[in-house]
N, C-alpha and C. Protein backbone atom coordinates (compact mmCIF):
# COMPACT_ATOMS: atom_id res chain seq x y z
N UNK A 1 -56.55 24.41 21.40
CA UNK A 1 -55.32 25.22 21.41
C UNK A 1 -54.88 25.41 22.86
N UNK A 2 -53.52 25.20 23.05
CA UNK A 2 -53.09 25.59 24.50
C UNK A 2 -53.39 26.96 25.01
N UNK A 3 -53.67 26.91 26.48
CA UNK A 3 -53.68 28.18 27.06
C UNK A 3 -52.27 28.72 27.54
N UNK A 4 -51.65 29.92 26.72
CA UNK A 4 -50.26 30.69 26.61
C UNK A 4 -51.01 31.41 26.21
N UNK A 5 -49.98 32.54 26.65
CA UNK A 5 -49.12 33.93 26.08
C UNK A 5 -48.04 33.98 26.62
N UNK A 6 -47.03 33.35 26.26
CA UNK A 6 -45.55 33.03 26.31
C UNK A 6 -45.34 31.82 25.92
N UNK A 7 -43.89 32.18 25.31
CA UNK A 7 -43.01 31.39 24.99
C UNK A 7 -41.51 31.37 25.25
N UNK A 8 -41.24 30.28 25.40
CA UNK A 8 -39.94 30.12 25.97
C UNK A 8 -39.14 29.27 23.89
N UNK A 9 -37.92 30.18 24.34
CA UNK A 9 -37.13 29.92 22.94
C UNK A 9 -35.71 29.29 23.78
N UNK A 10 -35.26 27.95 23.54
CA UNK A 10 -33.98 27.53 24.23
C UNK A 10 -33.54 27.17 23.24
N UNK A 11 -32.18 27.06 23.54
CA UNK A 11 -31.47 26.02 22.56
C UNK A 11 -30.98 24.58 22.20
N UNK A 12 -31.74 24.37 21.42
CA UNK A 12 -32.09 23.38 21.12
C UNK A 12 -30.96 22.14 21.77
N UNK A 13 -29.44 21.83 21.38
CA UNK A 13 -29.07 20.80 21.60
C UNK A 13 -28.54 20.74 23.54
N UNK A 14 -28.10 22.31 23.96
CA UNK A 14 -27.50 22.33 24.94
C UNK A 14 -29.23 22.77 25.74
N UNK A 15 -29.86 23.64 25.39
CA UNK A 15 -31.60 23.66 26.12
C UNK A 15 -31.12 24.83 26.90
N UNK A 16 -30.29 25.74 26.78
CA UNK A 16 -29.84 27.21 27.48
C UNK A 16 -31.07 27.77 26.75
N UNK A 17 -31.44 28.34 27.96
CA UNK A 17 -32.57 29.55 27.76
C UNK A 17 -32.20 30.70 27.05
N UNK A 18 -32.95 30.95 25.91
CA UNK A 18 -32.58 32.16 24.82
C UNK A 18 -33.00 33.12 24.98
N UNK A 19 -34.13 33.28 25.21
CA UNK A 19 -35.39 34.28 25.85
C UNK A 19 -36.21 33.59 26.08
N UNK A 20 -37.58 34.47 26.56
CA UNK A 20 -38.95 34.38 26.82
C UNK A 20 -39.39 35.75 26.18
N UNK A 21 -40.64 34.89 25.38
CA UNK A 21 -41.00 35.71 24.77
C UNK A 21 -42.72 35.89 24.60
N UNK A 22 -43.54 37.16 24.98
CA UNK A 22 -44.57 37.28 25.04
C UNK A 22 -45.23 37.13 24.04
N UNK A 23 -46.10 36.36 23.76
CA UNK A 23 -47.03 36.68 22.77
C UNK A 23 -47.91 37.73 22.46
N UNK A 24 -48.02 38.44 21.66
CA UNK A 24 -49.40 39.01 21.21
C UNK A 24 -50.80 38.49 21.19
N UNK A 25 -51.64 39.45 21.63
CA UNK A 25 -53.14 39.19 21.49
C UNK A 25 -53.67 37.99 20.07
N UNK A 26 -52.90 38.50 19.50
CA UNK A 26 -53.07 38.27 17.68
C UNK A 26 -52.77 36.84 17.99
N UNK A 27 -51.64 36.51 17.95
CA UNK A 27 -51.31 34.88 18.62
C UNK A 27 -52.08 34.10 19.09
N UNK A 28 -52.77 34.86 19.95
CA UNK A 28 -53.67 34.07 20.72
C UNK A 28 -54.69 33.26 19.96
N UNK A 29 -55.07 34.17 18.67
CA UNK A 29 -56.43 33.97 17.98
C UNK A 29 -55.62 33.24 16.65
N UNK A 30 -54.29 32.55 16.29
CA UNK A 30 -54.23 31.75 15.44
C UNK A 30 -54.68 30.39 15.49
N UNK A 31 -54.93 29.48 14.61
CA UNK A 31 -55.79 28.45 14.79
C UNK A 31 -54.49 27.49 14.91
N UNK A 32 -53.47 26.86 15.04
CA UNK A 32 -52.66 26.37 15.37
C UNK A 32 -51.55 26.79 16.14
N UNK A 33 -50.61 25.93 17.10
CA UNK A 33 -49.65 26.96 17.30
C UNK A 33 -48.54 27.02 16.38
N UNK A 34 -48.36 26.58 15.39
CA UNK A 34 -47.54 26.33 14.55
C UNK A 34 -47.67 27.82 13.88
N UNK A 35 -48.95 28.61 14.05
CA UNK A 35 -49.12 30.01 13.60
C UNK A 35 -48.26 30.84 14.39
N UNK A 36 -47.92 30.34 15.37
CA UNK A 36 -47.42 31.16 16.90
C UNK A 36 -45.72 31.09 16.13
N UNK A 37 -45.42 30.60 15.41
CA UNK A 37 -43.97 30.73 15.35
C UNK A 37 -43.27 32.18 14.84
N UNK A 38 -44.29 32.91 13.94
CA UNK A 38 -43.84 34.02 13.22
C UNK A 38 -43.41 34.95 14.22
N UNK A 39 -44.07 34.67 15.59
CA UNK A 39 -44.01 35.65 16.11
C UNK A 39 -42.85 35.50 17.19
N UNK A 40 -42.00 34.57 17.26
CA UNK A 40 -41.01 33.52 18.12
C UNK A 40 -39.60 34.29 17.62
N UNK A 41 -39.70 34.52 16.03
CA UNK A 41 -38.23 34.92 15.46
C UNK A 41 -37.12 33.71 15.57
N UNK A 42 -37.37 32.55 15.70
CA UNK A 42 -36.45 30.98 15.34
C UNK A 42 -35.62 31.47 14.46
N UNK A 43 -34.21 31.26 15.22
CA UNK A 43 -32.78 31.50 14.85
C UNK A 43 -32.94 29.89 14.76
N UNK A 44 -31.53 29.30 13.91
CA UNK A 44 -31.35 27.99 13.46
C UNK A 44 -30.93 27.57 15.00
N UNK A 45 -30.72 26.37 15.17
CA UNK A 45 -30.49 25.92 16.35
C UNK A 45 -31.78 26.16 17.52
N UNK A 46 -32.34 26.52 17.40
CA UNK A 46 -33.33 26.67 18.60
C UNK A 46 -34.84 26.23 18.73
N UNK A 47 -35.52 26.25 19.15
CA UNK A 47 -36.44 25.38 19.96
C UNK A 47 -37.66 26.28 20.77
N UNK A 48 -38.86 25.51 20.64
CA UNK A 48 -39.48 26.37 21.60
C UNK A 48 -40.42 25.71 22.10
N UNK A 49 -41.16 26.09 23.42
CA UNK A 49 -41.95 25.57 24.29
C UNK A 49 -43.25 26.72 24.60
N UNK A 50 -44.39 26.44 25.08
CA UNK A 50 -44.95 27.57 25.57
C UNK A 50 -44.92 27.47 27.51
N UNK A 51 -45.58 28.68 27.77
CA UNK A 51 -45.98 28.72 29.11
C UNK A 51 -47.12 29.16 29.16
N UNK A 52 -47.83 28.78 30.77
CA UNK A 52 -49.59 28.45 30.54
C UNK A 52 -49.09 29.87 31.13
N UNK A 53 -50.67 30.81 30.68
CA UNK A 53 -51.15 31.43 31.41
C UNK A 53 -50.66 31.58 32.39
N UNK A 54 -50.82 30.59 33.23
CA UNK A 54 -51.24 31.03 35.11
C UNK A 54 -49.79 30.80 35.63
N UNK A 55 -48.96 30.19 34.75
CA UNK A 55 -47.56 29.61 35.27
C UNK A 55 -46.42 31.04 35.53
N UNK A 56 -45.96 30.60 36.59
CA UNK A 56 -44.59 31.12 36.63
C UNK A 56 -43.39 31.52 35.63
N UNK A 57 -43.29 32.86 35.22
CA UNK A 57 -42.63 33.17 34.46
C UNK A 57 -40.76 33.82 34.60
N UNK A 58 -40.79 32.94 36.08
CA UNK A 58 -39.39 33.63 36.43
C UNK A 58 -38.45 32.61 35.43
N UNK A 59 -37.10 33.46 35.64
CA UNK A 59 -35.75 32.68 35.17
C UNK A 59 -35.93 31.26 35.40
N UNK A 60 -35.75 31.24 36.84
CA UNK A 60 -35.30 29.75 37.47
C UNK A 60 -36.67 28.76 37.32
N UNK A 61 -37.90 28.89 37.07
CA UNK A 61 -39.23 28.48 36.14
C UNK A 61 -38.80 28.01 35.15
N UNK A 62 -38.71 28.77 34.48
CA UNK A 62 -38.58 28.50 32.67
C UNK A 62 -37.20 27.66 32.57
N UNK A 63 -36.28 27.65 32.81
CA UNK A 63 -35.37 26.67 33.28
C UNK A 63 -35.91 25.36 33.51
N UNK A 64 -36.98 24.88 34.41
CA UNK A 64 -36.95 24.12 34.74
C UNK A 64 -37.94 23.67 34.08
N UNK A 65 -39.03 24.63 33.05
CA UNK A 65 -39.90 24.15 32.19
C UNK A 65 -39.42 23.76 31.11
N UNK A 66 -38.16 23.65 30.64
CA UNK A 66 -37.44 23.30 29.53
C UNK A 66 -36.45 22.06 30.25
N UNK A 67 -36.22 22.00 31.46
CA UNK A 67 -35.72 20.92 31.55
C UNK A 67 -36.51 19.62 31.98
N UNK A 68 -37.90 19.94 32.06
CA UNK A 68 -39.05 19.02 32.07
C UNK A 68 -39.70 18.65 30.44
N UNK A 69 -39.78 19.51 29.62
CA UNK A 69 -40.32 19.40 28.81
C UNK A 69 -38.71 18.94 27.74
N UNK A 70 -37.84 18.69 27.99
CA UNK A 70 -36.73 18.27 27.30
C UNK A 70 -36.22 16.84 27.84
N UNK A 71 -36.43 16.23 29.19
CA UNK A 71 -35.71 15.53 29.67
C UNK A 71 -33.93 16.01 30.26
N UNK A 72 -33.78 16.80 30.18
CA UNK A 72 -32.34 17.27 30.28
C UNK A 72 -32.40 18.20 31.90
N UNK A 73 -31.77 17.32 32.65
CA UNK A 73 -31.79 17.47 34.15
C UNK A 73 -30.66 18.69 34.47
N UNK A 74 -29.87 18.72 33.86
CA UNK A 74 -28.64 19.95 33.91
C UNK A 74 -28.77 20.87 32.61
N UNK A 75 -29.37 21.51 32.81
CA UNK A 75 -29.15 22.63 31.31
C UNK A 75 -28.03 23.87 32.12
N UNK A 76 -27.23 23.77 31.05
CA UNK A 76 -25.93 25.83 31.63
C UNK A 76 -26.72 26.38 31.23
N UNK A 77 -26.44 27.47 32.12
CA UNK A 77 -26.94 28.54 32.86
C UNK A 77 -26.60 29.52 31.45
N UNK A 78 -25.68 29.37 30.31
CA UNK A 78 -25.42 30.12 29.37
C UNK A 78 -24.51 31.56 29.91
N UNK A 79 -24.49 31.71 31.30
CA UNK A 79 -23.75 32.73 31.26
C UNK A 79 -22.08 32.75 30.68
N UNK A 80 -21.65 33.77 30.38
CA UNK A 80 -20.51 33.73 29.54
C UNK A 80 -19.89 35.27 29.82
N UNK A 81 -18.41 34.85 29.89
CA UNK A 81 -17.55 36.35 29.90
C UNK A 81 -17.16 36.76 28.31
N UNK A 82 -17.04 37.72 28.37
CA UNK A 82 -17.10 38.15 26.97
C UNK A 82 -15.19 39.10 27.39
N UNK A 83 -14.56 38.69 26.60
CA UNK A 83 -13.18 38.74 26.71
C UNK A 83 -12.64 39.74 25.80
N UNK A 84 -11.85 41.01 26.14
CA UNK A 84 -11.48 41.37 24.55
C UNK A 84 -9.66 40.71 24.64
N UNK A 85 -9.23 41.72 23.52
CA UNK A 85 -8.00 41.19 23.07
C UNK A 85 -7.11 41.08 24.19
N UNK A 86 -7.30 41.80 25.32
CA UNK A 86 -5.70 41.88 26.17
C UNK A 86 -6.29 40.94 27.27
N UNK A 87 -7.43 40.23 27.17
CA UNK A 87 -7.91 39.26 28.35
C UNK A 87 -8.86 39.57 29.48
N UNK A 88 -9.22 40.89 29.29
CA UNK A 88 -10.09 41.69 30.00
C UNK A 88 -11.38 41.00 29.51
N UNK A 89 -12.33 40.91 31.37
CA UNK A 89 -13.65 40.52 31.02
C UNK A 89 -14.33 42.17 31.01
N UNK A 90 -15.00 42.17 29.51
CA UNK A 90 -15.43 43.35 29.74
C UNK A 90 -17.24 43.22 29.93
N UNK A 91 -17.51 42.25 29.70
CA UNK A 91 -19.17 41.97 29.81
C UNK A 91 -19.43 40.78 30.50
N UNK A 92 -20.75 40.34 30.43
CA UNK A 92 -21.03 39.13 30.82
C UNK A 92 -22.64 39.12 30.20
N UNK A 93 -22.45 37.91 29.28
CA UNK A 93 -23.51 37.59 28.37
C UNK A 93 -24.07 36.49 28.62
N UNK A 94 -25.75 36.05 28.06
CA UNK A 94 -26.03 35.08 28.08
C UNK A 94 -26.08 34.46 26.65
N UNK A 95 -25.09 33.66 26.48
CA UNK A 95 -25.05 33.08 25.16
C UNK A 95 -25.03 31.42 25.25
N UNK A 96 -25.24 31.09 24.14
CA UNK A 96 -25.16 29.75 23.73
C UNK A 96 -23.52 29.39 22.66
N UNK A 97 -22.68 28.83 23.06
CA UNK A 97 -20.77 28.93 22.57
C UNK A 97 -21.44 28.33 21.46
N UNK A 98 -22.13 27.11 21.19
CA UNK A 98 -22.36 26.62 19.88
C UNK A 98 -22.85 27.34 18.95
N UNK A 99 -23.86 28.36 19.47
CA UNK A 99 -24.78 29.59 18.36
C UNK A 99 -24.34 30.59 18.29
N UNK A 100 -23.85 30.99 18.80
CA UNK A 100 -23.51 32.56 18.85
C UNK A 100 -21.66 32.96 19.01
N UNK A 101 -21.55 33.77 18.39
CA UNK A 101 -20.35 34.75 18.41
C UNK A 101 -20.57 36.58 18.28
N UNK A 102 -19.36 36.84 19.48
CA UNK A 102 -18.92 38.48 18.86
C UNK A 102 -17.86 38.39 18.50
N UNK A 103 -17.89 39.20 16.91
CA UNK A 103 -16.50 39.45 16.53
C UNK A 103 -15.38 40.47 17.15
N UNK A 104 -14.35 39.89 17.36
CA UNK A 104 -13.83 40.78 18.15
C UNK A 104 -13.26 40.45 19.63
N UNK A 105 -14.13 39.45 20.08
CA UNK A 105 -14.12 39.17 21.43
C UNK A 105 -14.06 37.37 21.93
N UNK A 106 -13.63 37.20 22.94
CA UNK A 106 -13.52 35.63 23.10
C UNK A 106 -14.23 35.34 23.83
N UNK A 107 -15.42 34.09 23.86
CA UNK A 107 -16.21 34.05 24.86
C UNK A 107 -15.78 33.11 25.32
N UNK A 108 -15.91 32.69 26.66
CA UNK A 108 -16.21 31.52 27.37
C UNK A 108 -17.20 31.72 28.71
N UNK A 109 -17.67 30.43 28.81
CA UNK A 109 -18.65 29.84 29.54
C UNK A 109 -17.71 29.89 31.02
N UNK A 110 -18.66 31.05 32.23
CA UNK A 110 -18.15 30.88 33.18
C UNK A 110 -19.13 31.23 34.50
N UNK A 111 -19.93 30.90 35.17
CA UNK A 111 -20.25 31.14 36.17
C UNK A 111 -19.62 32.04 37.26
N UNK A 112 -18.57 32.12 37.55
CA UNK A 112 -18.10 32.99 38.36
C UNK A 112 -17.33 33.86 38.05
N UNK A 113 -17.40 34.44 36.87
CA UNK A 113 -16.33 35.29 36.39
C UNK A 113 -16.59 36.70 35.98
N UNK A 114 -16.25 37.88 36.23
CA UNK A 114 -17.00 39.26 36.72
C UNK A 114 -16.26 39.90 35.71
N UNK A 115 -16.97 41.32 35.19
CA UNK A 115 -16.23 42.12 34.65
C UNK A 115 -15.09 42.99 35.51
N UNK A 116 -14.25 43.15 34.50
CA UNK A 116 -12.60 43.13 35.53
C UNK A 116 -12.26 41.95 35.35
N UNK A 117 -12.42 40.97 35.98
CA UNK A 117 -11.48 39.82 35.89
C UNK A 117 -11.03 39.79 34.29
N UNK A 118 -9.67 38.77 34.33
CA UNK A 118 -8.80 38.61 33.63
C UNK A 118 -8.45 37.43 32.84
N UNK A 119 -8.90 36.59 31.64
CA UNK A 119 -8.65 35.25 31.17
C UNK A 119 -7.35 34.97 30.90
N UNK A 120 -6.74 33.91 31.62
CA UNK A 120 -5.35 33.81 32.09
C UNK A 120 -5.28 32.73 30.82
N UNK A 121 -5.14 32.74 29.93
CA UNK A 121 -4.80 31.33 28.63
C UNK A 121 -3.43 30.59 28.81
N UNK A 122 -2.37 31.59 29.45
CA UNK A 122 -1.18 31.43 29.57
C UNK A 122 -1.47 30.43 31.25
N UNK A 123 -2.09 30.32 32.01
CA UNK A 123 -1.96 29.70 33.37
C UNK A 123 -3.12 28.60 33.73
N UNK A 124 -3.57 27.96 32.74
CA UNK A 124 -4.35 26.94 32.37
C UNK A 124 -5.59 27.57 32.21
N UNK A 125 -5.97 28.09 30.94
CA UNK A 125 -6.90 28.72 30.81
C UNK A 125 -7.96 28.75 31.89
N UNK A 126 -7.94 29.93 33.25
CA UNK A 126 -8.48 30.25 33.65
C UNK A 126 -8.64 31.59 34.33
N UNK A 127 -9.76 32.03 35.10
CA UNK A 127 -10.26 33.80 35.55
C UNK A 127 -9.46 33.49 36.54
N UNK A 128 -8.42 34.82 36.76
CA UNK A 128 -7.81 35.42 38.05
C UNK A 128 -9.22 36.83 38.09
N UNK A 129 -8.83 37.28 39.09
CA UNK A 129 -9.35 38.71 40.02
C UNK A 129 -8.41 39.50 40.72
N UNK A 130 -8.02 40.74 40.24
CA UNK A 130 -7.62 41.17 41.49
C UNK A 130 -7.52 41.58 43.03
N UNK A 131 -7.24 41.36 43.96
CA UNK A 131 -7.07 41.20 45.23
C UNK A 131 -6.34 42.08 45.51
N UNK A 132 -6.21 42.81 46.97
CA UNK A 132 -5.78 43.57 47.48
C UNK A 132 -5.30 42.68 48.66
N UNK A 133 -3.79 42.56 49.09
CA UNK A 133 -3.30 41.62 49.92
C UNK A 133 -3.03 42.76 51.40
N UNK A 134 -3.45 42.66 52.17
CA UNK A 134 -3.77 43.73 53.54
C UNK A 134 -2.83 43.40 54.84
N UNK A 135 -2.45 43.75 55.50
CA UNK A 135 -1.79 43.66 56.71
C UNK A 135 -2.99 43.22 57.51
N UNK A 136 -3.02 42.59 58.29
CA UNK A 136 -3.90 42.26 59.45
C UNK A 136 -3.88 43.65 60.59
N UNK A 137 -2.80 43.67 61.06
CA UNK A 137 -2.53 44.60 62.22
C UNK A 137 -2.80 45.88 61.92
N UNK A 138 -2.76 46.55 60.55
CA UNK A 138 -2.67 47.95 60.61
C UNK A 138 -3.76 48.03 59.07
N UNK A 139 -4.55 47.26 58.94
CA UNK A 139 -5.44 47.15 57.50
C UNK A 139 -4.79 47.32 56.57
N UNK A 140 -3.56 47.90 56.26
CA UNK A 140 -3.33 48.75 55.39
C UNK A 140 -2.57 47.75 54.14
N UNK A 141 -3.39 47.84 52.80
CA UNK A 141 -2.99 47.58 51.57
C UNK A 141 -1.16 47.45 50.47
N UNK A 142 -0.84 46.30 51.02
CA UNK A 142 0.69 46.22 51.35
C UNK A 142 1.11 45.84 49.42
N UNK A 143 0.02 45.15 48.97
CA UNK A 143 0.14 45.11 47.09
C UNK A 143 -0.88 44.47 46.81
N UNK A 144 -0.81 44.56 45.06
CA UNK A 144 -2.17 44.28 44.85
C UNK A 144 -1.52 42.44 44.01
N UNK A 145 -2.54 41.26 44.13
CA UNK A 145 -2.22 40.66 43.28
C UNK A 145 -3.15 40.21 42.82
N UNK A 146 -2.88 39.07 41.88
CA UNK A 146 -4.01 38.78 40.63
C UNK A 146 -4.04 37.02 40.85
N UNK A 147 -5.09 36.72 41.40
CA UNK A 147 -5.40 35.34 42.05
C UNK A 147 -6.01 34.39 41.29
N UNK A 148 -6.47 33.24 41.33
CA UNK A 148 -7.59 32.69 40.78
C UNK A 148 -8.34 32.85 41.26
N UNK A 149 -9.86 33.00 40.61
CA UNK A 149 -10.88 32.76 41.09
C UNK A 149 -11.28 32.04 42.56
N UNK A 150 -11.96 32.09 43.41
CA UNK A 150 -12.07 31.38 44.47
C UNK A 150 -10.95 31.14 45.61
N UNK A 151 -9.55 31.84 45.32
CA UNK A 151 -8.91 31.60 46.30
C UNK A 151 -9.03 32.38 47.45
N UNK A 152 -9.16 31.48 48.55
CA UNK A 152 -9.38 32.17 49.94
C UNK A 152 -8.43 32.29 51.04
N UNK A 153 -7.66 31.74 50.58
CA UNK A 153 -6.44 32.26 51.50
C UNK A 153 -5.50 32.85 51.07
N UNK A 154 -4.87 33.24 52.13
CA UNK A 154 -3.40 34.37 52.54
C UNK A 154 -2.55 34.38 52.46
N UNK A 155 -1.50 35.15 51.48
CA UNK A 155 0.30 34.34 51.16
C UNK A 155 0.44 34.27 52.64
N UNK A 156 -0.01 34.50 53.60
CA UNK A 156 0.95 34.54 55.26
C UNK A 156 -0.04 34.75 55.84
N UNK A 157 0.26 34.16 57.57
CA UNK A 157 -0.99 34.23 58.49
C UNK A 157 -1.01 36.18 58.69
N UNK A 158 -0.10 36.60 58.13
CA UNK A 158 0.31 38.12 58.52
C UNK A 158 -0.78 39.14 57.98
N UNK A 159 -1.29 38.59 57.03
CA UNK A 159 -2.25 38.97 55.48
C UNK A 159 -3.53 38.37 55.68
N UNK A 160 -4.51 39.65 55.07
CA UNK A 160 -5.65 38.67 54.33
C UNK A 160 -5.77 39.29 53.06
N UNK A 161 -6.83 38.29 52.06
CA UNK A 161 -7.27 39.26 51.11
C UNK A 161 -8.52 39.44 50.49
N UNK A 162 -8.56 40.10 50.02
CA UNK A 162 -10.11 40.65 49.32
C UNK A 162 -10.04 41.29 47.98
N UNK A 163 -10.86 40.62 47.30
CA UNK A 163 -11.49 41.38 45.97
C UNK A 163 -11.30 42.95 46.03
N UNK A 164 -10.67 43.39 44.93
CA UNK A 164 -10.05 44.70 45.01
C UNK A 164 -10.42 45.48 43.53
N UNK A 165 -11.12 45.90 43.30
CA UNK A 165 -11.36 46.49 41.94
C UNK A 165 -10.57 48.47 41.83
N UNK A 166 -11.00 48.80 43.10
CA UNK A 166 -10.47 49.93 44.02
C UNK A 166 -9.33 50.46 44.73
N UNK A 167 -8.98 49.54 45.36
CA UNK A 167 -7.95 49.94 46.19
C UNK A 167 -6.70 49.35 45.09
N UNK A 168 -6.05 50.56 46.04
CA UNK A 168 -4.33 50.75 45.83
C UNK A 168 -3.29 50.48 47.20
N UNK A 169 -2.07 50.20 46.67
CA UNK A 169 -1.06 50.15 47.78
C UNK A 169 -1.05 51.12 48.55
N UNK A 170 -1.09 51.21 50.18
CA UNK A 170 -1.48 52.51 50.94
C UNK A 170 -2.37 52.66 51.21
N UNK A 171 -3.64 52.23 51.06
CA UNK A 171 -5.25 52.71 51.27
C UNK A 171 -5.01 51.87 52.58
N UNK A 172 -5.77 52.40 52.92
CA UNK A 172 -6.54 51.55 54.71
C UNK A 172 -7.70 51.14 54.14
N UNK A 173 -8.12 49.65 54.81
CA UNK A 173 -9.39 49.06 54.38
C UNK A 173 -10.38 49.24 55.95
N UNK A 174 -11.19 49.46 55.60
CA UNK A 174 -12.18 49.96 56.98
C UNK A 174 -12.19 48.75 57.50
N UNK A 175 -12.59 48.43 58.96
CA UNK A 175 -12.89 47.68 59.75
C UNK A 175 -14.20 46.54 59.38
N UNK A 176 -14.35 45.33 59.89
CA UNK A 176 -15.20 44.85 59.03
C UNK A 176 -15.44 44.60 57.26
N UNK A 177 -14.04 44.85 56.88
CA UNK A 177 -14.90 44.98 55.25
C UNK A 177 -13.81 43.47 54.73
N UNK A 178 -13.23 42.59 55.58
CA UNK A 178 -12.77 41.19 55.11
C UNK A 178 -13.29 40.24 55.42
């Protein structure tokens, strides 16, 4: 019998990490691991692997113990914005788009996309952020706008901007904080 107490549960076709999941003592002492499953909770679609003992049980580990023990050199990361009706990211989940749904809510698969941000469907389905567009000369917060993701520059050399969850038109932005 392998030496574990853990298990790693991915999903099966895409290999996104579902959990990790500890075994019990009890586990330990079944005579197959095929006994070890009761204790796994296998949703349809999914898959499982163990981890030794002595091994590394971080995120970025188990990742890579499923992408060794799968062949699959790129597995997503599964993170996901969780969207309600008016386009607001109000969460950020780790899901699998093929297995899982909330009713109620729109997910998509996004790495850089924060609660607050905004799913733009209307502007090629993608995350804006709001920004606070600043005067250079006097800091001070001249309007707020709603960007894409990743944009780093300035309607004007006059301006910079920054991620704004806070500020309003009128605020002074402290020194150092662009």
């Amino acid at each position: 019998m392998p030496s574990a107490n853990a298990a790693i549960v991915y999903a099966t076709t895409s290999n996104i990490l579902r959990r990790i999941v500890h075994l019990p003592e009890a586990a330990l002492h079944e005579p197959t691991a095929i006994g070890w499953l009761k204790y796994l909770n296998l949703q349809p679609g999914e898959s499982w692997t163990l981890i030794s003992k002595s091994g590394d049980w971080s995120l970025p580990a188990c990742v890579a113990h499923v992408s060794s023990v799968t062949g699959n050199a790129t597995i997503p990361s599964g993170r996901t914005a969780q969207i309600d009706s008016s386009g607001n990211v109000v969460a950020i989940v780790q899901v699998d788009l093929a297995l899982d749904t909330m009713p109620g809510y729109t997910l998509v698969a996004s790495d850089l996309a924060n609660v607050g941000d905004h799913w733009n469907v209307e502007i090629a389905n993608n995350f804006s952020r709001r920004y606070a567009v600043v005067l250079t000369s006097t800091r001070v917060v001249t309007s707020i706008a709603y960007y894409a993701i990743g944009r780093t520059t300035a309607p004007d050399p006059f301006h910079f901007i920054m991620p704004s969850s806070g500020l309003n038109v009128g605020d002074t932005v402290p020194a150092g904080s662009n």
